[in-house]
Protein backbone atom coordinates (compact mmCIF):
# COMPACT_ATOMS: atom_id res chain seq x y z
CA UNK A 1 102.58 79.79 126.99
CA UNK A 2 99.83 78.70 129.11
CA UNK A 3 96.56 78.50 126.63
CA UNK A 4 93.69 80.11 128.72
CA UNK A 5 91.62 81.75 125.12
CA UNK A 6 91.93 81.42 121.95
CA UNK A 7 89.25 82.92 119.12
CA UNK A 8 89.55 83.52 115.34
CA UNK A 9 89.72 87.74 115.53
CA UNK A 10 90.00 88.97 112.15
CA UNK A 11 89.71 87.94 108.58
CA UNK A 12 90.99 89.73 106.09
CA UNK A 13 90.87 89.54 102.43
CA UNK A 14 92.41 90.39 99.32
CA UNK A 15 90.67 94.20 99.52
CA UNK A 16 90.51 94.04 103.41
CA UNK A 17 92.45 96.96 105.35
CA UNK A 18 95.33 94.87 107.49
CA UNK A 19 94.79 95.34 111.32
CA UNK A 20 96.96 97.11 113.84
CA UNK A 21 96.64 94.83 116.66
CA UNK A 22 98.74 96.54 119.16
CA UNK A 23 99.62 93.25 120.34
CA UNK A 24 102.93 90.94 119.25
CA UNK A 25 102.07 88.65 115.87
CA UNK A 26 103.90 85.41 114.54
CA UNK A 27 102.67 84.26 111.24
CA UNK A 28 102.68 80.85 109.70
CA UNK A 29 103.60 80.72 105.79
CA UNK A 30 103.66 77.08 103.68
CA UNK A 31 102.33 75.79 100.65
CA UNK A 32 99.07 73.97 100.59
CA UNK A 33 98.48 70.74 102.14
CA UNK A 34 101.87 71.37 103.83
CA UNK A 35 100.09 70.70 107.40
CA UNK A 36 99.57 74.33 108.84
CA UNK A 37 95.94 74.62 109.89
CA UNK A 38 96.91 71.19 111.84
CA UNK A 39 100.15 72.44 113.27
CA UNK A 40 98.05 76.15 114.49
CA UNK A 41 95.20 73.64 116.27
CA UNK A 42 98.33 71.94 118.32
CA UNK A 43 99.86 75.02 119.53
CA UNK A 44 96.40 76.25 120.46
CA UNK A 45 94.97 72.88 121.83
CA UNK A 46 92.10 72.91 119.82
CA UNK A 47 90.77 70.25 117.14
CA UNK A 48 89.37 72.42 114.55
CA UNK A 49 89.35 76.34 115.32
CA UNK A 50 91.90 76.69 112.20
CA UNK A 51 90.29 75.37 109.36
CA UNK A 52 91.80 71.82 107.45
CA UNK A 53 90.75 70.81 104.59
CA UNK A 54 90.63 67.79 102.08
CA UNK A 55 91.25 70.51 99.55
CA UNK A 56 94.62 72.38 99.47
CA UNK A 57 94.36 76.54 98.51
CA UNK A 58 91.61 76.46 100.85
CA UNK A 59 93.02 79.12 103.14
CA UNK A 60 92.48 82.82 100.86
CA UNK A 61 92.33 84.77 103.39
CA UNK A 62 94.73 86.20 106.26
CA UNK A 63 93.31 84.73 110.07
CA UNK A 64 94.38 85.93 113.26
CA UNK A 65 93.80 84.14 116.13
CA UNK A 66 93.77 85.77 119.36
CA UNK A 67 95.73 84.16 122.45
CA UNK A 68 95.03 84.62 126.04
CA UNK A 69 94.54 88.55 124.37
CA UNK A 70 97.91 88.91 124.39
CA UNK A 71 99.48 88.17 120.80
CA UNK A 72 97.79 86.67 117.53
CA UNK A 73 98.61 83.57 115.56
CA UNK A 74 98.58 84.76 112.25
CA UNK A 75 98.07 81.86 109.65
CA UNK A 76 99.01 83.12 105.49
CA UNK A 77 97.47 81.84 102.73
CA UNK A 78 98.42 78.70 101.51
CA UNK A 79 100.99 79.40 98.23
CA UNK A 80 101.95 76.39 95.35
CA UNK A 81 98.66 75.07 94.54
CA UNK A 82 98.09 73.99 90.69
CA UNK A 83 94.60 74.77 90.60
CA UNK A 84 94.68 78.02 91.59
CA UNK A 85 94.94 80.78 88.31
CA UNK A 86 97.91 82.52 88.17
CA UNK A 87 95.91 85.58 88.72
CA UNK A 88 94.44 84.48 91.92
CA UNK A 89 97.96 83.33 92.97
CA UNK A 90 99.41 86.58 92.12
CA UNK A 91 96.74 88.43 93.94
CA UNK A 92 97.52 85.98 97.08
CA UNK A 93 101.15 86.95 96.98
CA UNK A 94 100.29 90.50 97.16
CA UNK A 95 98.38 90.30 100.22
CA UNK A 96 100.66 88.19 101.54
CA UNK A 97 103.81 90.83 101.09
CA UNK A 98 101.51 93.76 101.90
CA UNK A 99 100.92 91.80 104.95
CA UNK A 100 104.52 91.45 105.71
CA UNK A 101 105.89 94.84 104.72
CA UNK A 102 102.92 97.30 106.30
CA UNK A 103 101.97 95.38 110.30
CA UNK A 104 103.96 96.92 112.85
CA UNK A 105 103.23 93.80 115.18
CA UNK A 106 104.83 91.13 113.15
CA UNK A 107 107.90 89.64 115.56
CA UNK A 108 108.86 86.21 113.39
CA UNK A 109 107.90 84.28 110.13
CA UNK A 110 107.65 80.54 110.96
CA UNK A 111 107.74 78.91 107.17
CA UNK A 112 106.57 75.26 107.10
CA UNK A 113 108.02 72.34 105.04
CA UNK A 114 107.03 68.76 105.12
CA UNK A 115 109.95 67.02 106.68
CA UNK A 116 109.44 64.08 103.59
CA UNK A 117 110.51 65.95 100.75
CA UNK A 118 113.19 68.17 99.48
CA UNK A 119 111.84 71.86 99.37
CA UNK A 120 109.89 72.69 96.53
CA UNK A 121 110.80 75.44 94.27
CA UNK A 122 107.98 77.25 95.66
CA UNK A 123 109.23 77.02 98.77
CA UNK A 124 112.54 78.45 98.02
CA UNK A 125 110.92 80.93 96.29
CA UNK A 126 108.92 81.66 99.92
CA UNK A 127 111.91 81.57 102.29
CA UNK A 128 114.02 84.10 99.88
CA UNK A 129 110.87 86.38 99.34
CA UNK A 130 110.40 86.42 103.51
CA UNK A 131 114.19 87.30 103.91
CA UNK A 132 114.06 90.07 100.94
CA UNK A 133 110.99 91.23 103.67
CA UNK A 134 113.56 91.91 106.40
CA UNK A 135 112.43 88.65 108.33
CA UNK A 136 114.62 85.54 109.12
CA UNK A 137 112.36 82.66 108.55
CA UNK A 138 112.20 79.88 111.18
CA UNK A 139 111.67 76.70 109.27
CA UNK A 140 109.06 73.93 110.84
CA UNK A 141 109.50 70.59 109.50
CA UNK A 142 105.90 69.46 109.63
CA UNK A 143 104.50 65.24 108.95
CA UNK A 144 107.38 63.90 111.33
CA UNK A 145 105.31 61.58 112.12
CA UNK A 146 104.79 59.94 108.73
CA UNK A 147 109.19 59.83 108.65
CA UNK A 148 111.06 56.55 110.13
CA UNK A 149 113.30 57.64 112.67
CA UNK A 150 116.34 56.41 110.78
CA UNK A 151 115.67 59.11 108.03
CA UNK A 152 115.24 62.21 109.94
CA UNK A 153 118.20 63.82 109.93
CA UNK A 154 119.40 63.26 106.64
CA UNK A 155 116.06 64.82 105.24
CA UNK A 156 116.67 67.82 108.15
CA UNK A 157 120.11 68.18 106.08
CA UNK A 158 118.48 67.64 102.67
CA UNK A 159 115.86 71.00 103.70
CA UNK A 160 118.75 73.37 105.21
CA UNK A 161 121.21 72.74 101.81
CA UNK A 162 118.01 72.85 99.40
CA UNK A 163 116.98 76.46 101.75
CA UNK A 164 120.50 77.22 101.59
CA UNK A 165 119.44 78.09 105.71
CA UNK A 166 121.91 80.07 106.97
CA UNK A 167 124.12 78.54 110.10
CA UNK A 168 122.25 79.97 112.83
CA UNK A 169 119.08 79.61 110.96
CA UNK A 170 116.31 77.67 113.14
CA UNK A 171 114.75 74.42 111.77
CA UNK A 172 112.30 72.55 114.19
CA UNK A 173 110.57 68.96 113.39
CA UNK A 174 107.16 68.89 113.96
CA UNK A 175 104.36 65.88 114.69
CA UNK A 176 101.03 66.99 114.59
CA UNK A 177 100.05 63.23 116.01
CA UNK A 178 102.24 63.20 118.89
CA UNK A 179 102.82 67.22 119.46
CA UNK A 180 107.04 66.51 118.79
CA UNK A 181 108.30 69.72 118.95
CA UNK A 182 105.21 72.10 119.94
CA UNK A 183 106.80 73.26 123.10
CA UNK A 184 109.83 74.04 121.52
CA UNK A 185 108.04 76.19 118.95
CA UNK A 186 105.60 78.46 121.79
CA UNK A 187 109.29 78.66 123.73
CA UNK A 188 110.67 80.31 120.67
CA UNK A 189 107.64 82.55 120.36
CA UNK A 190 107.35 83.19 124.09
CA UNK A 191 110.93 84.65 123.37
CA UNK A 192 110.25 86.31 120.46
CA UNK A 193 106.98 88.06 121.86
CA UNK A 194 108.68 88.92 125.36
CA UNK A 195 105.47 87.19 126.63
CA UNK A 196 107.44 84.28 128.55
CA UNK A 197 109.19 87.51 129.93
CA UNK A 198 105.45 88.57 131.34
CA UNK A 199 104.41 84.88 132.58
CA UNK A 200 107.09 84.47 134.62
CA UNK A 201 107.09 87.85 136.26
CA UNK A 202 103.13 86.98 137.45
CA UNK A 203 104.27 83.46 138.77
């Protein structure tokens, strides 16, 4: 995918009416502080479009980002945070699943992990509850860069048996310092959207 636009489209909140964008969507699911505003700004080559922040549970609403007007990054809210009441989390996880069971647009779940740790229960909980949805998850291994070399694959192994990912299932390490992996991710969604299909027809 060759970035030409990007903007922040549509927020939508816990009453807001979900969108029909007529155009493909990929959404981005992890808990908070997992790395995904950071990983969204790499794949659209912008510093700060998608919101960080020193403070995780930040992200309560749903964003879509528009690209090249063609599909939408869709970035979840942020799930796992201790601070957050379990009412507000509850409330999250409804928009969330409303999210995932009513657009007509959604293509692909990408759920993000950090690469240094053994999933969480929440996250477990997250990759079961997006496969009860219909979806297969695609797992991104985010804070590669913060791993010695030596220990990457035994922590990849360490996140497919604690996912219990299935065979085929998709894991991809990801650097938000040094990009590792970012093309790999847009040529997954490129395939998933048909829109590498559409770029290579105009070449």
């Amino acid at each position: 995918m060759i970035i030409k636009n990007v903007s922040l489209d549509i927020v939508c909140g816990i009453t807001s009416k979900l969108p029909d964008t007529k155009r493909p969507e990929v959404a981005f699911a992890g808990k908070s502080n997992v790395g995904k505003s950071s990983l969204i700004n790499g794949l659209m080559n912008r510093k700060a479009l998608a919101r960080t922040s020193s403070q995780p549970g930040k992200t309560q609403t749903i964003n879509f980002y528009n690209i090249n007007e063609a599909m939408y990054l869709v970035d979840l809210p942020g799930y796992g945070y201790a601070k957050v009441s379990p009412a507000e989390k509850e409330k999250w996880g409804k928009m969330i699943e409303r999210y995932l069971h009513t657009s007509q647009n959604l293509r692909a779940v990408f759920l993000l992990v950090d690469i240094r740790h053994a999933p969480s229960a929440n996250d477990k909980q997250m990759y079961d509850w997006i496969l009860h949805n219909g979806y297969e998850p695609i797992i991104i291994a985010t804070k590669l860069d913060k791993l010695k070399r030596s220990q990457v694959q035994k922590n990849i192994k360490a996140i497919k048996e604690g996912l219990k990912l299935r065979k085929d299932g998709i894991l991809i390490p990801f650097s938000a310092e040094t990009k590792q992996g970012k093309e790999e991710i847009w040529t997954l969604i490129d395939q998933l959207t048909g829109l590498g299909e559409d770029q290579a027809a105009k070449v």
